[in-house]
N, C-alpha and C. Protein backbone atom coordinates (compact mmCIF):
# COMPACT_ATOMS: atom_id res chain seq x y z
N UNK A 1 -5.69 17.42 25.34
CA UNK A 1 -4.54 16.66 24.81
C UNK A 1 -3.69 17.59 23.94
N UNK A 2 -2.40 17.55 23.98
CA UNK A 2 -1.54 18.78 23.68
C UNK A 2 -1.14 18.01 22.18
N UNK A 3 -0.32 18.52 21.45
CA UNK A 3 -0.49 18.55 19.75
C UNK A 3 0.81 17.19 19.58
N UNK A 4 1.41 16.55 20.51
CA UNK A 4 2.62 16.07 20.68
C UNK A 4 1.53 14.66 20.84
N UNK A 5 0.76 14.58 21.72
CA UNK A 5 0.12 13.39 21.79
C UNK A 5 -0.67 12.89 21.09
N UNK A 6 -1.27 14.01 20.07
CA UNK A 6 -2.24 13.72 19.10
C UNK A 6 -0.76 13.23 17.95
N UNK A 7 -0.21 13.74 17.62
CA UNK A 7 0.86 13.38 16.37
C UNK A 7 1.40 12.11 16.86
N UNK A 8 1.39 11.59 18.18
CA UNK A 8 1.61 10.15 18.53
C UNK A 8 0.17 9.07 18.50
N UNK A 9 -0.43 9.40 18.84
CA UNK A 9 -1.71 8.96 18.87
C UNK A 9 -1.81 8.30 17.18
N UNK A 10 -1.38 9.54 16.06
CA UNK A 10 -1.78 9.21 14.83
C UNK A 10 -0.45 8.48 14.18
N UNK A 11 0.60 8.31 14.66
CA UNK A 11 1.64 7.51 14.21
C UNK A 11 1.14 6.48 13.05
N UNK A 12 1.05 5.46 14.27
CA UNK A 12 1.19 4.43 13.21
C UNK A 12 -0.13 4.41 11.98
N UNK A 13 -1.05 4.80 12.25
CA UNK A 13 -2.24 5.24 10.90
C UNK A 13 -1.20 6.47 10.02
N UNK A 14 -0.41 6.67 10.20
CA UNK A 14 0.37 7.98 9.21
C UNK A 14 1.42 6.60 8.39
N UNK A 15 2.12 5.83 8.91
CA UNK A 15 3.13 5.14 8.44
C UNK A 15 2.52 4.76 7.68
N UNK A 16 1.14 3.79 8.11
CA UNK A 16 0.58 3.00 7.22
C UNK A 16 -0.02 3.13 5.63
N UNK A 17 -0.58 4.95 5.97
CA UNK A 17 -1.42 5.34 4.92
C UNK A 17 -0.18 5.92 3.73
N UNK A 18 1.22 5.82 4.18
CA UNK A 18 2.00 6.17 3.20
C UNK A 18 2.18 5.40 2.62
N UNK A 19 2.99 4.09 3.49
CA UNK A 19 2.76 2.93 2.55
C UNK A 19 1.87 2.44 1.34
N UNK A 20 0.77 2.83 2.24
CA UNK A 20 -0.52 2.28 1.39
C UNK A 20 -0.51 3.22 0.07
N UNK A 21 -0.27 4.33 0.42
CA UNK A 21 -1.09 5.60 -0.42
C UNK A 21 -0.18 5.84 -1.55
N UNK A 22 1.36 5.41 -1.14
CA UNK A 22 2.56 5.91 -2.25
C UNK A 22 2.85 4.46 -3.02
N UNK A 23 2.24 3.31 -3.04
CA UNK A 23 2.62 2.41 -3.58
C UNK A 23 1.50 2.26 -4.91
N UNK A 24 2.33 1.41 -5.90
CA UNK A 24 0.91 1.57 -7.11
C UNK A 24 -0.54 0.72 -6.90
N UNK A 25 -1.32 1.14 -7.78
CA UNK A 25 -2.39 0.79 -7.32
C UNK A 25 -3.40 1.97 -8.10
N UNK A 26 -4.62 1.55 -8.38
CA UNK A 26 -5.74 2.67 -9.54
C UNK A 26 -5.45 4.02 -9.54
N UNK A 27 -5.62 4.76 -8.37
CA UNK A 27 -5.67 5.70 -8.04
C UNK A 27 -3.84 6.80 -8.44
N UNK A 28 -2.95 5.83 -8.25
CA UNK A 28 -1.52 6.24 -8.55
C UNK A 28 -1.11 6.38 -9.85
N UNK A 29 -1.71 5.14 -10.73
CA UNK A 29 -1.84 4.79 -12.24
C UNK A 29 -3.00 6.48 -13.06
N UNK A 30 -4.02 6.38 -12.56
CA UNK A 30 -4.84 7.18 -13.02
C UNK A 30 -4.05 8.72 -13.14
N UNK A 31 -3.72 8.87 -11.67
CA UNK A 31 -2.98 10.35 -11.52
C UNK A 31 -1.85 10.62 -12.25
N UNK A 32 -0.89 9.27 -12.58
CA UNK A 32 0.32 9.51 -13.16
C UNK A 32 0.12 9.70 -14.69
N UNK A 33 -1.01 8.86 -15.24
CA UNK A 33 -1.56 9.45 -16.80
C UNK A 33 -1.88 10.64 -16.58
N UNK A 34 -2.91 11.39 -15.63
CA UNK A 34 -3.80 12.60 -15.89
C UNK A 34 -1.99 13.72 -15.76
N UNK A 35 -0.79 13.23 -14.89
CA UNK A 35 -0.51 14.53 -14.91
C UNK A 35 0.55 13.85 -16.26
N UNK A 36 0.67 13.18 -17.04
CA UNK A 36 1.45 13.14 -17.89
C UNK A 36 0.83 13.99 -19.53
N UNK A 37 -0.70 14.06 -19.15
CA UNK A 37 -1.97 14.41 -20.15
C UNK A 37 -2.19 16.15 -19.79
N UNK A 38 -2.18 16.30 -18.89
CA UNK A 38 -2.76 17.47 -18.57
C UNK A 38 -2.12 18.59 -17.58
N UNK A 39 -0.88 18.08 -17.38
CA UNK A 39 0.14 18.41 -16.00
C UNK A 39 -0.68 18.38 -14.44
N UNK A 40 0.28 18.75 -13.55
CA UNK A 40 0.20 18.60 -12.36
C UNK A 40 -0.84 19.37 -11.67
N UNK A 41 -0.68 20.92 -12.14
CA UNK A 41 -1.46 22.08 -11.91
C UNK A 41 -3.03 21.14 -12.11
N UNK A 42 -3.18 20.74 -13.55
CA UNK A 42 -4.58 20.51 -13.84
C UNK A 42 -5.36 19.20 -12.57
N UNK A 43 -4.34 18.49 -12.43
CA UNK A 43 -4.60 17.75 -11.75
C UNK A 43 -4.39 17.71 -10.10
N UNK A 44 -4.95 18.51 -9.69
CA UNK A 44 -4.85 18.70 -8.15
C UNK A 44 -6.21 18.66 -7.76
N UNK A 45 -7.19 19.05 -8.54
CA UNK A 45 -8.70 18.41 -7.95
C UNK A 45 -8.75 16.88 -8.10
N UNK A 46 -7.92 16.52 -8.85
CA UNK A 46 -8.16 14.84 -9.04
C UNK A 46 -7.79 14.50 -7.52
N UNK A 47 -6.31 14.86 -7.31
CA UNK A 47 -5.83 14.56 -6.50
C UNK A 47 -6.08 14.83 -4.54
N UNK A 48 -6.67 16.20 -4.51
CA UNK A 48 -7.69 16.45 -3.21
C UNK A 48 -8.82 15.41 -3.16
N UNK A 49 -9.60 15.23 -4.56
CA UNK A 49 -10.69 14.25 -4.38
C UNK A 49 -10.21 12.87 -3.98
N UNK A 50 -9.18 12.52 -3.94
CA UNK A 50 -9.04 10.91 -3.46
C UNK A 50 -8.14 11.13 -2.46
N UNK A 51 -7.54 11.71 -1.84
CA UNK A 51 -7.27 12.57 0.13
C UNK A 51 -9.08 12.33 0.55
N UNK A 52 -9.58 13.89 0.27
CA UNK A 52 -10.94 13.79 0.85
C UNK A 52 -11.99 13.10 1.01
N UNK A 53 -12.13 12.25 -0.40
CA UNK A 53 -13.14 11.42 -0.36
C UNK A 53 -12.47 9.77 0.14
N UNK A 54 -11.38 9.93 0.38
CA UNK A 54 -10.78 8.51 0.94
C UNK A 54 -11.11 8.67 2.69
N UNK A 55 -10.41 10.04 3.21
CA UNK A 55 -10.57 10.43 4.24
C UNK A 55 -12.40 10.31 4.84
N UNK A 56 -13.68 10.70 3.99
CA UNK A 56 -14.71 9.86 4.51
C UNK A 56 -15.36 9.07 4.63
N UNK A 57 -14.88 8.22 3.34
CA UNK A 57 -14.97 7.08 3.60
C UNK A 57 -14.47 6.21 4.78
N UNK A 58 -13.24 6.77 5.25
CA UNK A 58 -12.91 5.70 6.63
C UNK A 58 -13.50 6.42 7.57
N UNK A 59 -13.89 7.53 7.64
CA UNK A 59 -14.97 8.38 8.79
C UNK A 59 -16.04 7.41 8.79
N UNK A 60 -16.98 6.90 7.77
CA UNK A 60 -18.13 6.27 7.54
C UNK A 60 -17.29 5.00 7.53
N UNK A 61 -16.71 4.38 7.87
CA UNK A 61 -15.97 2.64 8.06
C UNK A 61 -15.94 2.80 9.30
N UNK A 62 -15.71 3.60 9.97
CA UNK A 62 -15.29 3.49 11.84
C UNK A 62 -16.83 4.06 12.50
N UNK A 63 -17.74 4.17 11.32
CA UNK A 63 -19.31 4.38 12.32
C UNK A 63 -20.45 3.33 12.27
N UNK A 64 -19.76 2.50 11.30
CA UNK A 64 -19.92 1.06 11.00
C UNK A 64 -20.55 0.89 9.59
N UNK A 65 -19.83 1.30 8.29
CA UNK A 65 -20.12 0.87 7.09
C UNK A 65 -19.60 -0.38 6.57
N UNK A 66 -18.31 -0.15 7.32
CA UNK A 66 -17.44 -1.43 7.23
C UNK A 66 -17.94 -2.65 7.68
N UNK A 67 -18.22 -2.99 8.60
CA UNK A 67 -19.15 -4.30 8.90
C UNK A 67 -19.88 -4.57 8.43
N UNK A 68 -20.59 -3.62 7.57
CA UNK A 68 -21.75 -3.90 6.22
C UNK A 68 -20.93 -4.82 5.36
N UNK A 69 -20.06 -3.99 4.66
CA UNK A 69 -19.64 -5.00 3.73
C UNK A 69 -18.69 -6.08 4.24
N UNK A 70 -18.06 -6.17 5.11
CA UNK A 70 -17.44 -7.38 5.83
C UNK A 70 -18.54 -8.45 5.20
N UNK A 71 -19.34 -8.19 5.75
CA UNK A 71 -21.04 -9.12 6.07
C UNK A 71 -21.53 -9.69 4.81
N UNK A 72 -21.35 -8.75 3.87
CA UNK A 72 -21.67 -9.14 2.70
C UNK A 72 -20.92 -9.51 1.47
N UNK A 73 -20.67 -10.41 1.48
CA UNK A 73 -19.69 -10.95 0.18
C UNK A 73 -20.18 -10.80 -1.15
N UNK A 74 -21.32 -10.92 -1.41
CA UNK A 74 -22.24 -10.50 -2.38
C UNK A 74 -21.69 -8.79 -3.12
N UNK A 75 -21.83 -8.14 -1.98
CA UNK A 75 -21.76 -6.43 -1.90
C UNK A 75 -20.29 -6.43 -2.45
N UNK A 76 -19.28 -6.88 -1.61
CA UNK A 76 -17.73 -7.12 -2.23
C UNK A 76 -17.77 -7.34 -3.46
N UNK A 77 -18.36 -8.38 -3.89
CA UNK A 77 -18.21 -9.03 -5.53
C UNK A 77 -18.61 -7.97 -6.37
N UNK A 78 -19.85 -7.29 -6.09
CA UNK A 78 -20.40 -6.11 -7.02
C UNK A 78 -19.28 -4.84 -7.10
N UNK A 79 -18.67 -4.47 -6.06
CA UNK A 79 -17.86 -3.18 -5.98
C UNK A 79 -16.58 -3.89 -6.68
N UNK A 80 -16.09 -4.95 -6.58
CA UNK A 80 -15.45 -5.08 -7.41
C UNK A 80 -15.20 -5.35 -8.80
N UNK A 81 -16.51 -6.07 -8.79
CA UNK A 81 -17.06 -5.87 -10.49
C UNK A 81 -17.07 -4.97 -11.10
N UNK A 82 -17.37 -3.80 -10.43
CA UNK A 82 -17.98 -2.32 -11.19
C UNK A 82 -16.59 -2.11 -10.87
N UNK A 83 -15.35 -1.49 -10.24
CA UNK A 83 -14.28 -0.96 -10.39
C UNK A 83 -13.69 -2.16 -11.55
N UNK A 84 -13.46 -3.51 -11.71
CA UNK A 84 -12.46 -4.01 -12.70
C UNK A 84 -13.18 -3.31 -14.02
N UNK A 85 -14.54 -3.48 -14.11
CA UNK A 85 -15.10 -3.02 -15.72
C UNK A 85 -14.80 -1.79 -16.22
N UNK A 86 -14.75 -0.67 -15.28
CA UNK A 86 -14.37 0.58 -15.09
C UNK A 86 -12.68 0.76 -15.50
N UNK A 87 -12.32 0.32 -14.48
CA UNK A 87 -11.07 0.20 -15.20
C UNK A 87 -10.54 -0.34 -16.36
N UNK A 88 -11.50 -1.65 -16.87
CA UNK A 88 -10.93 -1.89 -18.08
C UNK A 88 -11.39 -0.85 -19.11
N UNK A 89 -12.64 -0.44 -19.24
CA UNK A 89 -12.89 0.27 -19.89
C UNK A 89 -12.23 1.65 -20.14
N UNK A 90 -11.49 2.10 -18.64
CA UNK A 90 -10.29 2.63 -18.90
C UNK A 90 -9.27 3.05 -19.90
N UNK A 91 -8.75 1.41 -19.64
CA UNK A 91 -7.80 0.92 -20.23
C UNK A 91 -7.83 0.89 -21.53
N UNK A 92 -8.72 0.91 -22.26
CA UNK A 92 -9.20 0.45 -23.64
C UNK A 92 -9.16 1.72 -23.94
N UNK A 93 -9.64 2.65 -23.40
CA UNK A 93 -10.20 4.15 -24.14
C UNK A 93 -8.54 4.87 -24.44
N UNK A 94 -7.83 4.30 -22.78
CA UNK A 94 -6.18 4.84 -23.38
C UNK A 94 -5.30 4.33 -24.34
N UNK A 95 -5.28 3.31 -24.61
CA UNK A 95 -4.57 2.50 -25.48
C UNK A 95 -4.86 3.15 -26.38
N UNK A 96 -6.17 3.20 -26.74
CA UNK A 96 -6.58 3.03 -28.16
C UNK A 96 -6.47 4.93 -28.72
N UNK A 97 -6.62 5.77 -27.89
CA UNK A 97 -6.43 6.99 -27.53
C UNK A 97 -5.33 7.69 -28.74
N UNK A 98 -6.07 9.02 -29.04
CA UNK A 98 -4.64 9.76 -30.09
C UNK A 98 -4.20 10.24 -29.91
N UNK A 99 -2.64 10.52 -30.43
CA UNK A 99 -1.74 11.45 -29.44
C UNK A 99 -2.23 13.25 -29.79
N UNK A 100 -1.66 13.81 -29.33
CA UNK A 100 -2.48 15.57 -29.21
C UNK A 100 -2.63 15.64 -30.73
N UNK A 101 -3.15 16.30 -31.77
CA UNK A 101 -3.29 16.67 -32.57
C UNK A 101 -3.62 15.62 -33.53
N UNK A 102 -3.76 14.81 -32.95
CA UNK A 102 -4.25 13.55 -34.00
C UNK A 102 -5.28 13.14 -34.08
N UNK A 103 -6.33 13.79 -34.84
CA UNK A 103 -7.96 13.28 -34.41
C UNK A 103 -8.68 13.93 -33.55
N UNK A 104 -9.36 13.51 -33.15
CA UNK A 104 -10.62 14.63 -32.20
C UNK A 104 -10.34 13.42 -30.98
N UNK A 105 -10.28 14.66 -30.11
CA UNK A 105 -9.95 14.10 -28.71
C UNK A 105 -10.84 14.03 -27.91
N UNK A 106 -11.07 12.80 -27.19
CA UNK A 106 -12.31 12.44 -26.23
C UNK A 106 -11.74 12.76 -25.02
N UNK A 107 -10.64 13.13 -24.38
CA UNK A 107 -10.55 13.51 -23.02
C UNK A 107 -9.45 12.40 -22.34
N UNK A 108 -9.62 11.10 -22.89
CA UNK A 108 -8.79 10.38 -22.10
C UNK A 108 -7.32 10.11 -21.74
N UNK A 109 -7.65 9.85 -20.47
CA UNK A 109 -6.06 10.19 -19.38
C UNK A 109 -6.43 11.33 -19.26
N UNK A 110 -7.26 11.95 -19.04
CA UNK A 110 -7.20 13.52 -18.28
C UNK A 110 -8.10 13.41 -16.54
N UNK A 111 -7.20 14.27 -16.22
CA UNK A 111 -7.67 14.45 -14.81
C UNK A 111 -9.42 13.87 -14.11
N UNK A 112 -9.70 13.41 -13.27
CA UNK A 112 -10.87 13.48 -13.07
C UNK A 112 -11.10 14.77 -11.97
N UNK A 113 -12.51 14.87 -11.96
CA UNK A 113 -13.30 16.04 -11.14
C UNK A 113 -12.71 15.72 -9.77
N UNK A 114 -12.71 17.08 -8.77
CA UNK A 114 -13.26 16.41 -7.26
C UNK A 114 -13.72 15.56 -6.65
N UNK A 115 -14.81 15.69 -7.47
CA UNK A 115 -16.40 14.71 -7.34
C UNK A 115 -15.87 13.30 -7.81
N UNK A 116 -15.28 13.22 -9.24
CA UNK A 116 -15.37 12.09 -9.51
C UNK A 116 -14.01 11.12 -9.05
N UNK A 117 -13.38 11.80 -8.54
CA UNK A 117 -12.30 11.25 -7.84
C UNK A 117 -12.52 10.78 -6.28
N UNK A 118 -12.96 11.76 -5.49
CA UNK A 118 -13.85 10.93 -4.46
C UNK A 118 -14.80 9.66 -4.52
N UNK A 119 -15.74 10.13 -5.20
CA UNK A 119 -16.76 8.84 -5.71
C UNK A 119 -16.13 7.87 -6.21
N UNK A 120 -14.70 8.02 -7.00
CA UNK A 120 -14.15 6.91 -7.29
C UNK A 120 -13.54 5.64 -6.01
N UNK A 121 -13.33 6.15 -5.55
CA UNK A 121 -12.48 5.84 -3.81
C UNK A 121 -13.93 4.40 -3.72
N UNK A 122 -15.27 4.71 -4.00
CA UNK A 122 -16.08 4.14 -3.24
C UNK A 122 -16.31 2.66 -3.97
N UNK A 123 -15.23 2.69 -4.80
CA UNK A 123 -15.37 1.24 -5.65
C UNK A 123 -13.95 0.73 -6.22
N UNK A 124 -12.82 1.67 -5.23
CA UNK A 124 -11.53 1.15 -5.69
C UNK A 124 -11.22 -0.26 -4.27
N UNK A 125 -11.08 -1.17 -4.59
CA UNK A 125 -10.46 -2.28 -4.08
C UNK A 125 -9.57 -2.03 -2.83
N UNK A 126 -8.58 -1.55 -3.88
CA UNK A 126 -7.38 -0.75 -2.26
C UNK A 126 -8.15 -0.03 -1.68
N UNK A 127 -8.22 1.00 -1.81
CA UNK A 127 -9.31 1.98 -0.74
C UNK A 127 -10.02 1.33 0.11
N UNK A 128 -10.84 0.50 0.26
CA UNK A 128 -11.58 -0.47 0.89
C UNK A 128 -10.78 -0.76 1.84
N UNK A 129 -9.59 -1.32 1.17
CA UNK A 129 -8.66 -2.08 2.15
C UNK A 129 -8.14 -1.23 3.34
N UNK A 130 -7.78 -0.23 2.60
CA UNK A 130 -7.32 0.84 3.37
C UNK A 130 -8.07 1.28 4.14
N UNK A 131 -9.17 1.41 3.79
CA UNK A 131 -10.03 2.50 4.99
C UNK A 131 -10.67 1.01 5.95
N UNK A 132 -10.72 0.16 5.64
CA UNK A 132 -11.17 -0.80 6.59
C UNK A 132 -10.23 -1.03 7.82
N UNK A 133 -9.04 -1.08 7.29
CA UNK A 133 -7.70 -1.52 8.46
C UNK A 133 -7.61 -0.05 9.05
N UNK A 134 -8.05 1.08 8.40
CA UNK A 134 -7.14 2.50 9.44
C UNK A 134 -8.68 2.94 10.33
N UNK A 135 -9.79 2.44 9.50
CA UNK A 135 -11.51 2.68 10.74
C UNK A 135 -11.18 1.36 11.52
N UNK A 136 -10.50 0.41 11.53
CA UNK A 136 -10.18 -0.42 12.73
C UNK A 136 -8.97 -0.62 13.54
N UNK A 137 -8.08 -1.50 13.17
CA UNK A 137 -7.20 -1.89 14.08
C UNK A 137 -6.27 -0.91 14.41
N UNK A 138 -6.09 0.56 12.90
CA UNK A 138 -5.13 1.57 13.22
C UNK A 138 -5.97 2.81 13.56
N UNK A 139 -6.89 2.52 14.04
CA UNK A 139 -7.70 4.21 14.35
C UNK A 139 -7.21 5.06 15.74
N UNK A 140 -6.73 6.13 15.74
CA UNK A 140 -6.11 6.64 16.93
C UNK A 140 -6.67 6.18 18.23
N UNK A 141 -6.19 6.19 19.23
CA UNK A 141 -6.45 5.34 20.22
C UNK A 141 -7.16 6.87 21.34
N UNK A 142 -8.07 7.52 20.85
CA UNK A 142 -8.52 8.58 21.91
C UNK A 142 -9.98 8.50 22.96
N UNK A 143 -9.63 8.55 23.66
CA UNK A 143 -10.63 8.42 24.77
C UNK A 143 -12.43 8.91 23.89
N UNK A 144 -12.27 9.85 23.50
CA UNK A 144 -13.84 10.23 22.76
C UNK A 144 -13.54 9.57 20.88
N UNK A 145 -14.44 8.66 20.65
CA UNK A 145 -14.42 8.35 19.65
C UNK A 145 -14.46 8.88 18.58
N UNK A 146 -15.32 10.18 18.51
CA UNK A 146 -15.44 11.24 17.23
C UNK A 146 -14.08 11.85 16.85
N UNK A 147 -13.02 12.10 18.41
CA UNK A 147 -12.59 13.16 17.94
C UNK A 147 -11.38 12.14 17.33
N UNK A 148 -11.47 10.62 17.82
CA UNK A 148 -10.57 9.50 17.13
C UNK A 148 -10.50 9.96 15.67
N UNK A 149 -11.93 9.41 15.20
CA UNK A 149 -12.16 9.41 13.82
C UNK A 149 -11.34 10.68 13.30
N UNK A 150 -12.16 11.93 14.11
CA UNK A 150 -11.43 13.15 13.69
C UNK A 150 -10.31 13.19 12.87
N UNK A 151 -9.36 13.00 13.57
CA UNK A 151 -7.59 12.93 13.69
C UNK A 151 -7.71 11.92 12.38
N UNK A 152 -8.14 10.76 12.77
CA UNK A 152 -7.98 9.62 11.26
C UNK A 152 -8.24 10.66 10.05
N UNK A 153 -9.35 11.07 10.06
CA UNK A 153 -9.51 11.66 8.37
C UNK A 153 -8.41 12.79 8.31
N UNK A 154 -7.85 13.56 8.99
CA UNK A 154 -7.01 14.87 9.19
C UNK A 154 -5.59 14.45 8.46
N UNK A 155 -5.45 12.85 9.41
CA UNK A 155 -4.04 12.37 9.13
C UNK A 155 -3.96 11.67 7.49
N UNK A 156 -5.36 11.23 7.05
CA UNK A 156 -5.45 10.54 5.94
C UNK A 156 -5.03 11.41 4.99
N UNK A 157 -5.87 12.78 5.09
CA UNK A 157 -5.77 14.17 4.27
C UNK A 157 -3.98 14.44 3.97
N UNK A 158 -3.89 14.47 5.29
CA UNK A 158 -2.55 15.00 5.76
C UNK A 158 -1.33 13.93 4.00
N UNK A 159 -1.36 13.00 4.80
CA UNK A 159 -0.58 11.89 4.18
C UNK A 159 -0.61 11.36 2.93
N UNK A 160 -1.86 11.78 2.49
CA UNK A 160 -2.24 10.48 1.06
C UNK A 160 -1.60 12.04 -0.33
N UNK A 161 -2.00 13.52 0.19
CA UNK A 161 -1.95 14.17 -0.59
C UNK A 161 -0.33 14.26 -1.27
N UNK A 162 0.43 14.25 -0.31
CA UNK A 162 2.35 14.32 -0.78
C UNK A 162 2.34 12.68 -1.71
N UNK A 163 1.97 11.95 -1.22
CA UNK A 163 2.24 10.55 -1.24
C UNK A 163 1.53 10.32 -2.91
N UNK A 164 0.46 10.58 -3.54
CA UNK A 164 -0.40 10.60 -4.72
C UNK A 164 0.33 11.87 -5.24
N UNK A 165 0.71 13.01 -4.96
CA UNK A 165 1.04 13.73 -5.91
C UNK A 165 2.64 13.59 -6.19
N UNK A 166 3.41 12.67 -6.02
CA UNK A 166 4.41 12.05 -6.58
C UNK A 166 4.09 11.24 -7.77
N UNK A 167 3.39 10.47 -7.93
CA UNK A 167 2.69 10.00 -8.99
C UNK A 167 2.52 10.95 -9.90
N UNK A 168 1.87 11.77 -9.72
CA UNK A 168 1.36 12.90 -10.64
C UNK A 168 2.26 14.03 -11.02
N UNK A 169 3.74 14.07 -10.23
CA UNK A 169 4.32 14.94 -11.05
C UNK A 169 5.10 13.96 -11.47
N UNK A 170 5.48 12.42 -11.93
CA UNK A 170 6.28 11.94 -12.13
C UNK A 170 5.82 11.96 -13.76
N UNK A 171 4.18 11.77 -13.92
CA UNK A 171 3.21 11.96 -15.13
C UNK A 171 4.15 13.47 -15.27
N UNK A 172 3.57 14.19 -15.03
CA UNK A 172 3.69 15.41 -15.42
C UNK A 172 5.26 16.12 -15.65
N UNK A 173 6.19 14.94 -15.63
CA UNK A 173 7.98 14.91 -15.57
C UNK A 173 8.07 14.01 -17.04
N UNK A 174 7.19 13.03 -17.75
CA UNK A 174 6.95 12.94 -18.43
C UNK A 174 6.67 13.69 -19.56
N UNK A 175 5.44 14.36 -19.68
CA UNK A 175 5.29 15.63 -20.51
C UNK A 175 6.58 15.91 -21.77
N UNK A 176 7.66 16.47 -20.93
CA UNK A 176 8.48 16.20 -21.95
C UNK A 176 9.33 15.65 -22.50
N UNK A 177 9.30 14.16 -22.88
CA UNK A 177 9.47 13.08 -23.57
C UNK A 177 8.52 12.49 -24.22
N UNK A 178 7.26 12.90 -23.83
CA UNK A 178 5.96 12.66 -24.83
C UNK A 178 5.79 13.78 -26.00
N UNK A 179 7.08 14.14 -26.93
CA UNK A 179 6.88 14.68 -27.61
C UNK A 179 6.52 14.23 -29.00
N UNK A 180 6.76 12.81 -29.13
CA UNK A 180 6.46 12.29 -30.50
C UNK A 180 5.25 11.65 -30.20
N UNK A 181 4.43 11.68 -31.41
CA UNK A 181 3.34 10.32 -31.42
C UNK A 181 3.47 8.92 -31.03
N UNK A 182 4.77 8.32 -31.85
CA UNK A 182 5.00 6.96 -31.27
C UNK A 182 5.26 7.27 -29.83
N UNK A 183 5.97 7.59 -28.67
CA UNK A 183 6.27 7.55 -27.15
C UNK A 183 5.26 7.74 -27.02
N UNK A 184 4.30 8.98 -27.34
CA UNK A 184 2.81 8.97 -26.93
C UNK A 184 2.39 7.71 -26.55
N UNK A 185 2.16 6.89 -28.18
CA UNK A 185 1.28 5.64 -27.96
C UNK A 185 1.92 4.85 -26.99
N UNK A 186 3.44 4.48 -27.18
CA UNK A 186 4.14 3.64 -26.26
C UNK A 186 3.22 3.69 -24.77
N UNK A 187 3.55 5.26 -24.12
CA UNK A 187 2.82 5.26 -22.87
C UNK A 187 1.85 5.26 -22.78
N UNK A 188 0.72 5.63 -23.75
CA UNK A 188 -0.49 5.30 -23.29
C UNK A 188 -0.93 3.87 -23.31
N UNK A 189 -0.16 3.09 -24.08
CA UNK A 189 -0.42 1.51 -23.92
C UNK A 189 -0.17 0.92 -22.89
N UNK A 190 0.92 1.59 -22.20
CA UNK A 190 1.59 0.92 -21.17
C UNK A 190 1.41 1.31 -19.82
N UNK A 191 0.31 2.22 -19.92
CA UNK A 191 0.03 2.76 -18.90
C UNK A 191 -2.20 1.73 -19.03
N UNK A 192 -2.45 1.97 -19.90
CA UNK A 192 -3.65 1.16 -20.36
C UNK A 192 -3.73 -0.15 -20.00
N UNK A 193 -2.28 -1.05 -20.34
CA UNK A 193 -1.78 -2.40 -20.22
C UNK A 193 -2.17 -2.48 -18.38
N UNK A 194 -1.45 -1.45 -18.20
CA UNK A 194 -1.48 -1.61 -16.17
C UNK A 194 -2.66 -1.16 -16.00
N UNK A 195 -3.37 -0.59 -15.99
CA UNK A 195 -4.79 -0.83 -15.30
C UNK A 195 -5.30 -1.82 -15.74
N UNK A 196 -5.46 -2.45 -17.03
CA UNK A 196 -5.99 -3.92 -17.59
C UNK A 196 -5.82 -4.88 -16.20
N UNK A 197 -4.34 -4.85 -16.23
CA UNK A 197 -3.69 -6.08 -15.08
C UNK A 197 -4.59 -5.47 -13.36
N UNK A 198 -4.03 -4.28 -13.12
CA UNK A 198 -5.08 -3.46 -11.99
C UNK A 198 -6.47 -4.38 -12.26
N UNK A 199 -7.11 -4.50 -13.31
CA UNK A 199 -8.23 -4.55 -13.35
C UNK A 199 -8.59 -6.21 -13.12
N UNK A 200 -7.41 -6.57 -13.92
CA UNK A 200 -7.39 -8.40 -14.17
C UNK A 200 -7.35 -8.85 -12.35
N UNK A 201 -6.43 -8.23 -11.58
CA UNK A 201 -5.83 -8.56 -10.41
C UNK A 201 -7.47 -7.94 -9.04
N UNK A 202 -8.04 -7.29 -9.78
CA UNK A 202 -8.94 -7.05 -9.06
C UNK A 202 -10.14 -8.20 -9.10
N UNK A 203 -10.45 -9.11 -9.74
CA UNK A 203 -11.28 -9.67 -10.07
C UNK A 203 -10.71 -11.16 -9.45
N UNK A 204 -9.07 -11.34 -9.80
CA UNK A 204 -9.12 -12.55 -9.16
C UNK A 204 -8.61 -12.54 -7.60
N UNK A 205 -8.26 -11.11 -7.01
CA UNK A 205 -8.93 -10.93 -5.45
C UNK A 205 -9.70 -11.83 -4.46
């Protein structure tokens, strides 16, 4: 199959995952604090980790993880439990958070790991959503199923990385207007406030 049919093949899973991937939601919120905290540069492992680890997660949804939790409503309730608490707890640590030089700094709004940005994917709400609809109804349509999947995680990679790091330089376009303490707090409240709601909106899901 020549490179024209595979880039058609992955169409509509490309439209979708922009949509999905550039609209707000944990993962957009998180990145747009870490690059407003730590700039853009710092935050590009955050940002590969939720491409990559989103990308196998729908590898492992299209080999049938997904029908696991379809199946289990129980399993749903818990992953979403543990992402709203997470996030609120979030939320709380930023709000309440000091601006640079004010106090001893615990880290928060700063970038997460590779690691912990992938692993995060495995208890964000959207993500779920996402990788459930692109390991099913939008998974490339190729005669050998692996090399389907293939293309899905390639195109996920492909797409989610431009799409999330708009977020993160919009944080990191910030930077300088966060030069006083008060704007500090302003945004970190208001960025704290929205994952709260992220978090509130996840629960009544």
């Amino acid at each position: 199959m020549d490179i024209i049919a595979l880039i058609a093949a992955a169409l509509p899973l490309g439209a979708f995952m922009i949509v999905a991937s550039i609209t707000p939601g944990p993962n957009n919120l998180l990145v747009a604090t870490a690059g407003a905290h730590a700039g853009y540069r710092a935050t590009l492992p955050h940002l590969l980790g939720i491409g990559i680890g989103h990308s196998f997660q729908v590898g492992l949804c299209a080999l049938g993880i997904g029908s696991i939790l379809l199946a289990r409503p129980e399993l749903q309730a818990l992953l979403k439990g543990i992402a709203a608490a997470y996030l609120a707890w979030l939320a709380f640590r930023l709000a309440t958070a000091s601006p640079p030089g004010e106090g001893k700094s615990r880290g928060d709004g700063k970038p997460m790991s590779f690691i912990g940005a992938a692993a995060f994917q495995w208890i964000n709400p959207k993500a779920w959503m996402m990788a459930l609809t692109a390991s099913g109804a939008l998974l490339p349509t190729l005669p050998d199923r692996v090399a389907a999947i293939a293309l899905a995680c390639v195109t996920i990679v492909a797409v989610n990385f431009p799409c999330v790091s708009v977020w993160a330089v919009f944080g990191s376009g910030m930077r300088q207007f966060l030069t006083r303490p008060l704007r500090w707090r302003v945004f970190n409240g208001v960025m704290g406030a929205s994952l709260l709601l992220t978090a509130w909106w996840i629960v009544r899901s």
